[in-house]
Protein backbone atom coordinates (compact mmCIF):
# COMPACT_ATOMS: atom_id res chain seq x y z
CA UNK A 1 148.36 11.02 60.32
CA UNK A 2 147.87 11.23 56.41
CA UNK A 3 149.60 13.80 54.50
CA UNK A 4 147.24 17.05 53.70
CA UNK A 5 149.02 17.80 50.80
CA UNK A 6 148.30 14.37 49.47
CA UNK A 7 144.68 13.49 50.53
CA UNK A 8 143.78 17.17 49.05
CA UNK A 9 145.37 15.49 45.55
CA UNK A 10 144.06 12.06 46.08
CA UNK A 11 140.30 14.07 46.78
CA UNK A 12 140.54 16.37 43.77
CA UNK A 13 139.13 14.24 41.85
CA UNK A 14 136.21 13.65 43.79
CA UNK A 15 135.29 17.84 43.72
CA UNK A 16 137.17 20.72 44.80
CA UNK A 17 139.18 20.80 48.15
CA UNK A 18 139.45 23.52 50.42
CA UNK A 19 141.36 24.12 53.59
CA UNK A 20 139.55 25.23 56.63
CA UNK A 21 140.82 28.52 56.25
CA UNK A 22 140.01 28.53 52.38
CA UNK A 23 136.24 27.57 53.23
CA UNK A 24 135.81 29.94 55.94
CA UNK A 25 137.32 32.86 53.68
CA UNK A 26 135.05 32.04 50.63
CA UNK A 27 131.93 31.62 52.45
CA UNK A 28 132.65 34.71 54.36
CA UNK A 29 133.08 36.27 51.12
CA UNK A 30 129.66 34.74 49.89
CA UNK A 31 128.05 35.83 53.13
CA UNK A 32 129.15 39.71 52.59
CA UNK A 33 128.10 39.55 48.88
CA UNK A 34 124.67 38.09 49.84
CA UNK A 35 124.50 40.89 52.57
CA UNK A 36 125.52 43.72 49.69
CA UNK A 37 122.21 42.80 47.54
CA UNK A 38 119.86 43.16 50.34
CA UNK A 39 121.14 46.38 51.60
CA UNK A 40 121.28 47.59 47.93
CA UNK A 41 117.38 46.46 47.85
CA UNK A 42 116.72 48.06 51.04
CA UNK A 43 118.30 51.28 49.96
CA UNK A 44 116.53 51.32 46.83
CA UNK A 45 113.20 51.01 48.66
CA UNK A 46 113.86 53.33 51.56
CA UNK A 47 115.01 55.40 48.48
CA UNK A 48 111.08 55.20 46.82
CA UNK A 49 109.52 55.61 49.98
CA UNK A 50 111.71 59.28 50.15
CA UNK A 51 110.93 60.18 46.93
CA UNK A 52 107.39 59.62 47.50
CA UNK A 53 107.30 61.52 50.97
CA UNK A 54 109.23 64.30 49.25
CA UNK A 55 106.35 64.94 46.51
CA UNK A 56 103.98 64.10 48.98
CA UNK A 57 105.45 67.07 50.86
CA UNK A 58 105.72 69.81 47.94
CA UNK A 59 102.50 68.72 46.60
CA UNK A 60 101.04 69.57 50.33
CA UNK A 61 103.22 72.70 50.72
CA UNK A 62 101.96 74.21 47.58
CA UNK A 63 98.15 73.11 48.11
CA UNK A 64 98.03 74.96 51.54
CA UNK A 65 99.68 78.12 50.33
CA UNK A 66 96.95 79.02 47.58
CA UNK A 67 95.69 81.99 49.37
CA UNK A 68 99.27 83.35 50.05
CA UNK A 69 100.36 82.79 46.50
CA UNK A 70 97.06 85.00 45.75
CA UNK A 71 98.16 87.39 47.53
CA UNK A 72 101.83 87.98 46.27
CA UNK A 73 99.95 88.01 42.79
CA UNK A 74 97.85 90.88 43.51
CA UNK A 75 100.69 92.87 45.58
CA UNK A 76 102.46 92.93 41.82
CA UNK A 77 104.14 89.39 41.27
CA UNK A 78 103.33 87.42 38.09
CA UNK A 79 102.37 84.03 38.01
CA UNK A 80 105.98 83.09 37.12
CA UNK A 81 107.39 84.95 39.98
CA UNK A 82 105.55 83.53 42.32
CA UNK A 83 106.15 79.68 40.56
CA UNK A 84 110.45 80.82 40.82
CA UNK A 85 110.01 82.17 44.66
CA UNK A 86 107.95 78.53 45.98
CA UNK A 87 110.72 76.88 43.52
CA UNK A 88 113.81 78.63 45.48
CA UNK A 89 111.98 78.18 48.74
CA UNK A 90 111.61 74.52 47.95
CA UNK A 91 114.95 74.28 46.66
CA UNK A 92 116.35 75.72 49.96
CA UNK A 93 114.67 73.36 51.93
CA UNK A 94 116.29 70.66 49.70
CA UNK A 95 119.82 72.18 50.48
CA UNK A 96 119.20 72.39 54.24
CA UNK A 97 118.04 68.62 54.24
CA UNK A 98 121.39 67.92 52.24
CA UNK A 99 123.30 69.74 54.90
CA UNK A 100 121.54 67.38 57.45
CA UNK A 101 122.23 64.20 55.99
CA UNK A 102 125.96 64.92 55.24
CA UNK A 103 125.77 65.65 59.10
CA UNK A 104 124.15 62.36 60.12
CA UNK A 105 126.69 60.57 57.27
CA UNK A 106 129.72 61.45 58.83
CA UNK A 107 128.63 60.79 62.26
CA UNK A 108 128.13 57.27 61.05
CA UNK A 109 130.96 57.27 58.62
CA UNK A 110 133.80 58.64 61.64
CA UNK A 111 132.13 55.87 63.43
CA UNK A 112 132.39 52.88 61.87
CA UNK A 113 135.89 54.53 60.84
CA UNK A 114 136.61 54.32 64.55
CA UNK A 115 135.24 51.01 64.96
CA UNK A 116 137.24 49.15 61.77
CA UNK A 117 140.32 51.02 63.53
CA UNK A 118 139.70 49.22 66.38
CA UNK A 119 138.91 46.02 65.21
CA UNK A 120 141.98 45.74 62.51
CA UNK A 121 144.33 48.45 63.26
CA UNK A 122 144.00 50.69 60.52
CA UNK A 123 141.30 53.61 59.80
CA UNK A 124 138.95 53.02 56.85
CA UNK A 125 136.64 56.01 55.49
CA UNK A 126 135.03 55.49 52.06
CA UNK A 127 132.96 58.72 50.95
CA UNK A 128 131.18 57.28 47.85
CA UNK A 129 131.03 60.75 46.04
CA UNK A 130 129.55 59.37 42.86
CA UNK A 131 126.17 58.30 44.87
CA UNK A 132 126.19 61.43 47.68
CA UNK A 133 125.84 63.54 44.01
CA UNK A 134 123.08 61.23 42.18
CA UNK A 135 121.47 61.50 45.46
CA UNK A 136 121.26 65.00 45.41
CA UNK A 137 120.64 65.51 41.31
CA UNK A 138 117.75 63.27 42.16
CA UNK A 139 116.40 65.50 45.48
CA UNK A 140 116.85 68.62 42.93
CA UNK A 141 115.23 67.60 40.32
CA UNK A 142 112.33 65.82 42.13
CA UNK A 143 111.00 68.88 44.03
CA UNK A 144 112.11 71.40 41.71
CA UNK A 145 109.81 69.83 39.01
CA UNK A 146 106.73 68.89 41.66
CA UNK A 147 107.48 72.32 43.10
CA UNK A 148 106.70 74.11 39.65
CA UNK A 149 104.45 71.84 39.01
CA UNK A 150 101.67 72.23 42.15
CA UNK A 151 102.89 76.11 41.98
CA UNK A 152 101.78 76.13 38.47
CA UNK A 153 98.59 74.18 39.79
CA UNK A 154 97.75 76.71 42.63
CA UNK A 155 97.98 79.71 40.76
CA UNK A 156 95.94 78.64 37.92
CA UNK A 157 92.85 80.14 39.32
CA UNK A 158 92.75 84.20 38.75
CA UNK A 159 94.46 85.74 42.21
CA UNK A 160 91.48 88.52 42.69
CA UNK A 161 89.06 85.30 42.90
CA UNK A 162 90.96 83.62 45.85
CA UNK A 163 91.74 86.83 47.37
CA UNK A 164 87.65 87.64 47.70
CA UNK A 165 86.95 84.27 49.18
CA UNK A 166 86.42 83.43 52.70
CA UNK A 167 87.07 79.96 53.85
């Protein structure tokens, strides 16, 4: 039967008072803060793990292609044209996987867009452009430099040499 307006004065001096509604909005708030951090840490490690898997896959690319690279060398390319042509191919393969992701984004993005429309009325899509590019940058510049790098590596070895040998 007591006043709310007054017990929340006669408590504040005790520690801070909170309606039910004020306490179920700010630990909300908390909760989706706390749940921010550990997708940003899971992203960031799912993000190593793809880094790694994409050298992983240029370095294997490159190792298994010696003989062709040989090949293209003695048909008349130069070591360099051979490093720029596994570069571009690598580079394409980059662009394709882009093109695939966006795909799979906005399937997830149009649905959750759905889903926030249904739940509050109004449709929400939020294309953080800023991260879709450093994500990209970073898949450029990650194979293009482990692409040159175990091209480089494989063609070291004089092209008549691997073209002689039998495996």
């Amino acid at each position: 039967a007591a006043d709310p307006a007054a017990a929340a004065t006669a408590l504040a001096g005790v520690g801070h008072v909170l309606t039910t509604a004020q306490w179920i909005e700010a630990y909300n708030d908390e909760q989706q803060q706390i749940s921010a951090h550990i997708m940003v840490a899971l992203i960031g490690m799912a993000m190593v793990y793809t880094v790694i898997a994409m050298i992983n896959a240029v370095v294997i690319a490159a190792s298994d292609r010696r003989a062709e690279f040989a090949a293209a060398r003695v048909t008349g390319l130069t070591r360099g044209q051979v490093v720029l042509a596994a570069l571009a191919e690598s580079l394409a393969v980059v662009a394709i996987g882009v093109l695939l992701g966006m795909v799979s984004a906005t399937a997830s993005i149009v649905g959750m867009a759905f889903a926030v429309r249904d739940l509050v009325g109004i449709a929400v899509a939020s294309v953080p452009w800023a991260m879709f590019g450093s994500v990209v940058a970073i898949a450029v510049v990650v194979v293009g430099v482990t692409s040159v790098l175990t091209s480089l590596t494989a063609t070291r070895t004089p092209a008549i040499r691997l073209v002689a040998a039998r495996d």
